[in-house]
Protein backbone atom coordinates (compact mmCIF):
# COMPACT_ATOMS: atom_id res chain seq x y z
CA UNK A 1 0.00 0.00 0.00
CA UNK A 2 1.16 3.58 -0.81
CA UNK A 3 1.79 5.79 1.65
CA UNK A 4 -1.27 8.65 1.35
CA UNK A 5 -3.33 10.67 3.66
CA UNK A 6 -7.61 10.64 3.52
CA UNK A 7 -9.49 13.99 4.43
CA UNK A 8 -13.11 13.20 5.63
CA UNK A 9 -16.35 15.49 7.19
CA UNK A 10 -18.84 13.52 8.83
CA UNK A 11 -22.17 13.70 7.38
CA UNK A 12 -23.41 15.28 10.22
CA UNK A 13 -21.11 18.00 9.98
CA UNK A 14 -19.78 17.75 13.49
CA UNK A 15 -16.54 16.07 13.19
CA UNK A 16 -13.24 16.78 10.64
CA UNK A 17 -11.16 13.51 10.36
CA UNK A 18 -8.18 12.83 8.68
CA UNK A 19 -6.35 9.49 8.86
CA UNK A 20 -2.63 8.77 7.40
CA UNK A 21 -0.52 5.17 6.13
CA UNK A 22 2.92 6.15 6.29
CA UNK A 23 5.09 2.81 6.45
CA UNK A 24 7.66 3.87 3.89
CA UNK A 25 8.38 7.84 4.44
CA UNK A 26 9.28 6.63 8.01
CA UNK A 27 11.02 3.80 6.46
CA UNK A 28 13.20 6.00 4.43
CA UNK A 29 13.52 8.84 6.95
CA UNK A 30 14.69 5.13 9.86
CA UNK A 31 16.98 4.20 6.33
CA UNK A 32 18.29 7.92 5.63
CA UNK A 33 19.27 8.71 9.49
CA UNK A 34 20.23 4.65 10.03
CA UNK A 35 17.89 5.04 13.28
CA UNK A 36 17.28 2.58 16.31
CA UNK A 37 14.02 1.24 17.81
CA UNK A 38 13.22 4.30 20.24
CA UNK A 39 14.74 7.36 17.84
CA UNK A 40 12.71 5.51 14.80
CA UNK A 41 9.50 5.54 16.95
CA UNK A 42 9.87 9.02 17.88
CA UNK A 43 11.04 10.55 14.72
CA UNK A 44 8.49 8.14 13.09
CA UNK A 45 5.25 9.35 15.09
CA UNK A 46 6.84 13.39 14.90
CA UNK A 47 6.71 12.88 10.89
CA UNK A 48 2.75 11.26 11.15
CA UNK A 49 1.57 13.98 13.19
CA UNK A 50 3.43 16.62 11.70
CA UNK A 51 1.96 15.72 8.14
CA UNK A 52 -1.69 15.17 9.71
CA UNK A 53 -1.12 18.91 11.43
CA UNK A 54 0.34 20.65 8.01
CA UNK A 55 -2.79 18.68 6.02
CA UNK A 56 -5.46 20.33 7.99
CA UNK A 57 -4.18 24.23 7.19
CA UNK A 58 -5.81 23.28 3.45
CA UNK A 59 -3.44 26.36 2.04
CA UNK A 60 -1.76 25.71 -1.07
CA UNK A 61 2.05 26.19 -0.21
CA UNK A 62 1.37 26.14 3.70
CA UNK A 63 4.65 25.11 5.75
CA UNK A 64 4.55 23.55 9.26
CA UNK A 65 8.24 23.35 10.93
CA UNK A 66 7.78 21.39 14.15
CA UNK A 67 10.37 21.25 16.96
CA UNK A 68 10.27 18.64 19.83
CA UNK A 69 12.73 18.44 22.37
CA UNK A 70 11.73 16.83 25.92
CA UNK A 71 15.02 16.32 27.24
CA UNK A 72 14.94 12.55 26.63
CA UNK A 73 18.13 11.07 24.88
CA UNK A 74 16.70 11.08 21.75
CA UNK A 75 17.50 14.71 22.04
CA UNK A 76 15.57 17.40 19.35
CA UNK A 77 13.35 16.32 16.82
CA UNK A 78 12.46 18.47 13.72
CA UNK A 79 10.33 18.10 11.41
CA UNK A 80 9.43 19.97 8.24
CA UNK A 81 6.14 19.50 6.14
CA UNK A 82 3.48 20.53 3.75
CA UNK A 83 -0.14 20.84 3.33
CA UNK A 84 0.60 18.67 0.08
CA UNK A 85 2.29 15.36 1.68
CA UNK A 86 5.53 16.10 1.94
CA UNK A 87 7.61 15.75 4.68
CA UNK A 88 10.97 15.63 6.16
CA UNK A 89 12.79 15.21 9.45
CA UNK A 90 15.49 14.29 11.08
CA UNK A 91 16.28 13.48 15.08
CA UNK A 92 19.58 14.87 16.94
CA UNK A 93 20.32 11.59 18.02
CA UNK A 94 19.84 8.51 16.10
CA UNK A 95 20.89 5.56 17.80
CA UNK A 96 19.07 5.44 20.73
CA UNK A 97 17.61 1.86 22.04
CA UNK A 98 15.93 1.61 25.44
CA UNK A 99 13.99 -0.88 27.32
CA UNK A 100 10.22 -1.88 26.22
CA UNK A 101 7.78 0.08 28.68
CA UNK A 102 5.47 -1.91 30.96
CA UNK A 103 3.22 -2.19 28.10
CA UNK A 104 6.13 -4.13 26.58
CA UNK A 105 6.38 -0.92 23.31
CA UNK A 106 8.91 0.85 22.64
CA UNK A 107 9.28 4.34 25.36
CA UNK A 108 8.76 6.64 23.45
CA UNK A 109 7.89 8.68 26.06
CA UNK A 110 11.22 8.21 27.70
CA UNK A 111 12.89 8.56 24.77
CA UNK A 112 11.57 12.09 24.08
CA UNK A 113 11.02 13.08 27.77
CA UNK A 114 8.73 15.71 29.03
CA UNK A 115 11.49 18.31 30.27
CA UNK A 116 10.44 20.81 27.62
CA UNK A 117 8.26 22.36 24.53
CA UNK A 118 6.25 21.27 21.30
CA UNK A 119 7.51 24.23 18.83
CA UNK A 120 5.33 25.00 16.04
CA UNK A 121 5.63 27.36 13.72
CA UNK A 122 3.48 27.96 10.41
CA UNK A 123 4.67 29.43 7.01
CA UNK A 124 1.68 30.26 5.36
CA UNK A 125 1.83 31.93 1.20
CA UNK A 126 2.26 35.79 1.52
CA UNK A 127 1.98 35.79 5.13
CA UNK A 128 4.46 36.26 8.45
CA UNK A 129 5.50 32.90 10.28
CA UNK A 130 3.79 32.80 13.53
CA UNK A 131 4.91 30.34 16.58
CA UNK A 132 3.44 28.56 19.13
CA UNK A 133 4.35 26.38 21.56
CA UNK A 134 3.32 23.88 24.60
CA UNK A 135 4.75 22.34 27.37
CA UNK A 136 5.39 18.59 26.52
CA UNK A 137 2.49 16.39 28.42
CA UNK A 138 4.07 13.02 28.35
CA UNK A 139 6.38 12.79 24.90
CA UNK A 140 4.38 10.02 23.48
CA UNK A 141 4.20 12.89 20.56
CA UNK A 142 0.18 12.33 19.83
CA UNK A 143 -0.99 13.02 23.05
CA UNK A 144 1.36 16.59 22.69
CA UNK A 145 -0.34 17.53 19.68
CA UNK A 146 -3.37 16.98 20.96
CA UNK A 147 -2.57 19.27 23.99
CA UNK A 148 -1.00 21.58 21.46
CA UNK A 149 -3.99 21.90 19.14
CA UNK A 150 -6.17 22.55 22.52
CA UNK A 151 -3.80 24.98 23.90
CA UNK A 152 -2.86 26.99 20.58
CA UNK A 153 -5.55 26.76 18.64
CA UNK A 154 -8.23 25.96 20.90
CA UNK A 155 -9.80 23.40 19.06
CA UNK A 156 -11.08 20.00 21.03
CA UNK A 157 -9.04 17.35 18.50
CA UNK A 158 -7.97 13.73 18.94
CA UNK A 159 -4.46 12.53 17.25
CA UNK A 160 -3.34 9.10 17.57
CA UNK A 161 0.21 8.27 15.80
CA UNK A 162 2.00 4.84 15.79
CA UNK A 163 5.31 3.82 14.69
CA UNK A 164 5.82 -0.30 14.70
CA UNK A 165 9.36 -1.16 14.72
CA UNK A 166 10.63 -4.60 13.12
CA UNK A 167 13.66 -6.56 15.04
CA UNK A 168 15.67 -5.93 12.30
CA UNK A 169 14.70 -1.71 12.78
CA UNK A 170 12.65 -1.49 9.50
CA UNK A 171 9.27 -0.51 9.86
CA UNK A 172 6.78 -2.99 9.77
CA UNK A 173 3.68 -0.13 10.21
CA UNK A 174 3.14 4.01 10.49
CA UNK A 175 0.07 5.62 10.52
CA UNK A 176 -1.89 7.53 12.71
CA UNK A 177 -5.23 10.04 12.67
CA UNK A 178 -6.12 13.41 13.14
CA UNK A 179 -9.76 14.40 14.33
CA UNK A 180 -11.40 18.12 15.40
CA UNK A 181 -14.64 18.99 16.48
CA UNK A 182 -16.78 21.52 14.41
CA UNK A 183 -18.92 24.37 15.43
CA UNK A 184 -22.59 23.09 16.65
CA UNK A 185 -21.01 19.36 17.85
CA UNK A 186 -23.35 18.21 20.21
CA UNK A 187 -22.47 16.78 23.70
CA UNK A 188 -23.80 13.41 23.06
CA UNK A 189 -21.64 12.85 19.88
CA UNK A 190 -18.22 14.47 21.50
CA UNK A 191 -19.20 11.95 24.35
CA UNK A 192 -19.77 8.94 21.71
CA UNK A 193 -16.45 9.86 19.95
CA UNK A 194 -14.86 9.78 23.28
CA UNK A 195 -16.05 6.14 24.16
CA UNK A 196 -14.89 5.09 20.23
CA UNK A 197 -11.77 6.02 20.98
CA UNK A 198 -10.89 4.19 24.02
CA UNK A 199 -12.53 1.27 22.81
CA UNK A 200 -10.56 1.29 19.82
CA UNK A 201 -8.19 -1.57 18.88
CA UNK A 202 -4.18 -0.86 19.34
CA UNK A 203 -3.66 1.80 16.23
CA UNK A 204 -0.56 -0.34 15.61
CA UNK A 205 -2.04 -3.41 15.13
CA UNK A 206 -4.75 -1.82 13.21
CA UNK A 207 -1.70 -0.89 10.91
CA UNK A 208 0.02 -4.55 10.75
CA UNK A 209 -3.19 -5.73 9.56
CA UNK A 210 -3.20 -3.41 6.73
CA UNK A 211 -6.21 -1.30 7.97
CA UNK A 212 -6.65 1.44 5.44
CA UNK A 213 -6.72 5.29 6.52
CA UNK A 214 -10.62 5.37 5.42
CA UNK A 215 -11.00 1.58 7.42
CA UNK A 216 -9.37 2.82 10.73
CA UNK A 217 -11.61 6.29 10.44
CA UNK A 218 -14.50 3.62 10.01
CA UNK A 219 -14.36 2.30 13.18
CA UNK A 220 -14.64 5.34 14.86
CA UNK A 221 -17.12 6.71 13.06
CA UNK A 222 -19.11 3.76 11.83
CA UNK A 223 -19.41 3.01 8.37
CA UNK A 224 -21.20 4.85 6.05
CA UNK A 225 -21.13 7.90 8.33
CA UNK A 226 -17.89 9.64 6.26
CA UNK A 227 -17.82 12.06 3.04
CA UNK A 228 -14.46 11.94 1.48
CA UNK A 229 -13.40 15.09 0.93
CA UNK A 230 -9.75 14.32 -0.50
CA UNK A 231 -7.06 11.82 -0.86
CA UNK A 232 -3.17 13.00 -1.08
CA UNK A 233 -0.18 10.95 -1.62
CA UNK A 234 2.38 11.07 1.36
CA UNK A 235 6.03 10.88 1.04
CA UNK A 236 9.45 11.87 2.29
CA UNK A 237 10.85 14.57 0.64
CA UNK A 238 13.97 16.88 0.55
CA UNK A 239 14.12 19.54 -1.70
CA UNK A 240 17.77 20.20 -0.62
CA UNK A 241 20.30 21.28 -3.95
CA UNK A 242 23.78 22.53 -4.19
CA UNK A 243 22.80 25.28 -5.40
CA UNK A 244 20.54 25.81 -2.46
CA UNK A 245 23.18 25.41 0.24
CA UNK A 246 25.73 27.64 -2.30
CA UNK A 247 23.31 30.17 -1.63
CA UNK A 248 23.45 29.80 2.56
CA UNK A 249 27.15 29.68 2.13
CA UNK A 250 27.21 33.25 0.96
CA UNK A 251 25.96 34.30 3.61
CA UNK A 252 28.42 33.27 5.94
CA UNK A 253 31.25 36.06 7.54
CA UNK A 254 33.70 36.17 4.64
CA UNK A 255 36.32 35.63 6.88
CA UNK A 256 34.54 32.39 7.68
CA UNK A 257 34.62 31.44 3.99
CA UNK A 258 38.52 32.77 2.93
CA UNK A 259 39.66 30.29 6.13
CA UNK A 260 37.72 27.40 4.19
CA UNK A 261 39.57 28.14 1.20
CA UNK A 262 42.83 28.63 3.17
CA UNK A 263 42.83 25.94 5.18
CA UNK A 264 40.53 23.00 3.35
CA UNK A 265 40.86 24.05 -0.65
CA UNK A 266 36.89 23.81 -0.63
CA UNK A 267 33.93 22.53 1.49
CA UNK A 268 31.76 19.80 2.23
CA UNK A 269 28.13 20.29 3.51
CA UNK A 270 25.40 17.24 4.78
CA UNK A 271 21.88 17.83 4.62
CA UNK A 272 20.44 17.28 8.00
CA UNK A 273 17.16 16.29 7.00
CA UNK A 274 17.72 13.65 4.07
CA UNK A 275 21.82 12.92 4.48
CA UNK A 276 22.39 14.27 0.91
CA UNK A 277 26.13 15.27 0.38
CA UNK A 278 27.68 18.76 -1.34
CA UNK A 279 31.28 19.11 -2.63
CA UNK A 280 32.43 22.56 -3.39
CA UNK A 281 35.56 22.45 -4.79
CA UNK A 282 38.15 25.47 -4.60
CA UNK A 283 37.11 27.01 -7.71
CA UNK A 284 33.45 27.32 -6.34
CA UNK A 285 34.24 28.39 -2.79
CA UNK A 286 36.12 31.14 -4.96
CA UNK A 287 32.91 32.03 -6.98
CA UNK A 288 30.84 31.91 -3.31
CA UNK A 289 33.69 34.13 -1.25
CA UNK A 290 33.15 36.86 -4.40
CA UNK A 291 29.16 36.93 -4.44
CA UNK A 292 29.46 36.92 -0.58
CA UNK A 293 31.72 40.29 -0.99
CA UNK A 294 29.23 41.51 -3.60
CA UNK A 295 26.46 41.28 -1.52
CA UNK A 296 28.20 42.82 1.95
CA UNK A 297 28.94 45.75 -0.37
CA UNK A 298 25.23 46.34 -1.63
């Protein structure tokens, strides 16, 4: 199964839910960062909620950079993604294992830890970025967007996000949902979700069994209760370029730049977020260190 996202309204008109399959953009973000079970999980749920969050701003061009960083040893967590499925992250550190939880899963919420903030901020076409953030609640990552989305933009929403880890650290199963309540929702049906919810099976074995977004959204809302409003593929995605990080190397001090040349005959730049590599030789860190000058004497 592709990896796509479903948009739905209930027919009633009280409920917004979206629902995401994401097993291979967390399998190449787990491949591209060479991730262990706990930083997989954690980067892997950050990338399913950030794409459900960046979905539901239904902008063309809208930007959501999310920034997680609980003070767990996974360390910071960003992630970068669009209101058209694409997505990219990366974790500070990588390799982090740990213990299952009582539950026998993977800690997530260890892994992360609580000791700090959900950072979100939104790039929206033609407008300012504006932040936001929240106190982590328990670094789990769905249950923090959930407080986010009640905190910031004081909406009553439901996300669920799971991450299933193989022994091997593919990923067997990603996914998650995304659900607000609309203007005029009445008390009995918030109350009804509510029960749904907690009576629904494990999200991640939902996922192993191939449940589809529309299937998972199904059993909380009960079938033929959903109008599909749109369907969008999902994928990782860097749009990273030499030419790109040529241009953020001009802006470095040119004193910076002339010890590059000096000292290492060129440079060599990594892209955080996908891994991608960039060799400027000495000819080019020439061209760079003279548009730098141009542009400090504009």
């Amino acid at each position: 199964m592709k990896d796509y996202l479903v948009k739905t309204i209930t027919k009633d008109n009280q409920f917004r839910a979206y629902a995401i399959t994401a097993k291979e953009t967390v399998n190449t973000a787990q491949k591209d960062h060479n991730t262990l079970s706990a930083s997989s999980a954690a980067l892997g749920r950050s990338i399913v909620a950030s794409t459900l969050l960046a979905s539901s701003l239904d902008k063309s061009g809208a930007i959501i950079s999310t920034k997680i960083n609980g003070g767990g040893p996974v360390g910071s967590i960003i992630v970068d993604s669009d209101s058209k499925g694409h997505v990219k992250g990366y974790i500070q550190n990588p390799q982090v294992h740990l213990p299952l939880n009582d539950h026998h899963k993977i800690d997530v919420g260890k892994a992360v830890g609580i000791n700090g903030f959900l950072q979100v901020t939104k790039m929206l076409k033609g407008m300012e970025p504006t932040n936001s953030s929240v106190p982590l609640t328990s670094g789990e990552i769905g249950d923090d967007f959930t407080f986010y989305l009640a905190q910031s933009e004081q909406i009553p929403s439901a996300v669920g996000v799971s991450v299933f880890v193989n022994d091997d650290n593919t990923i067997g199963a990603a996914g998650g949902y995304f659900i607000q309540v609309l203007p005029g929702a009445s008390d009995e049906s918030i109350t009804k979700l509510e029960e749904r919810l907690r009576s629904l099976p494990m999200l991640s074995e939902l996922l192993l069994a191939d449940q589809t977004p529309e299937a998972i959204l199904e059993l909380i809302f009960g079938s033929d209760n959903l109008k599909v409003l749109e369907q969008i593929p999902v994928e990782f995605y860097c749009d990273c370029s030499k030419k790109q990080f040529g241009d953020d190397l001009t802006g470095l001090p040119i004193d910076q730049l002339e010890t590059m040349l000096n000292e290492d005959h060129g440079v060599s730049v990594t892209c955080n977020f996908c891994e991608s590599h960039y060799e400027y030789s000495e000819d080019e860190l020439k061209e760079i260190i003279e548009i730098a000058k141009s542009k400090a004497n504009d």
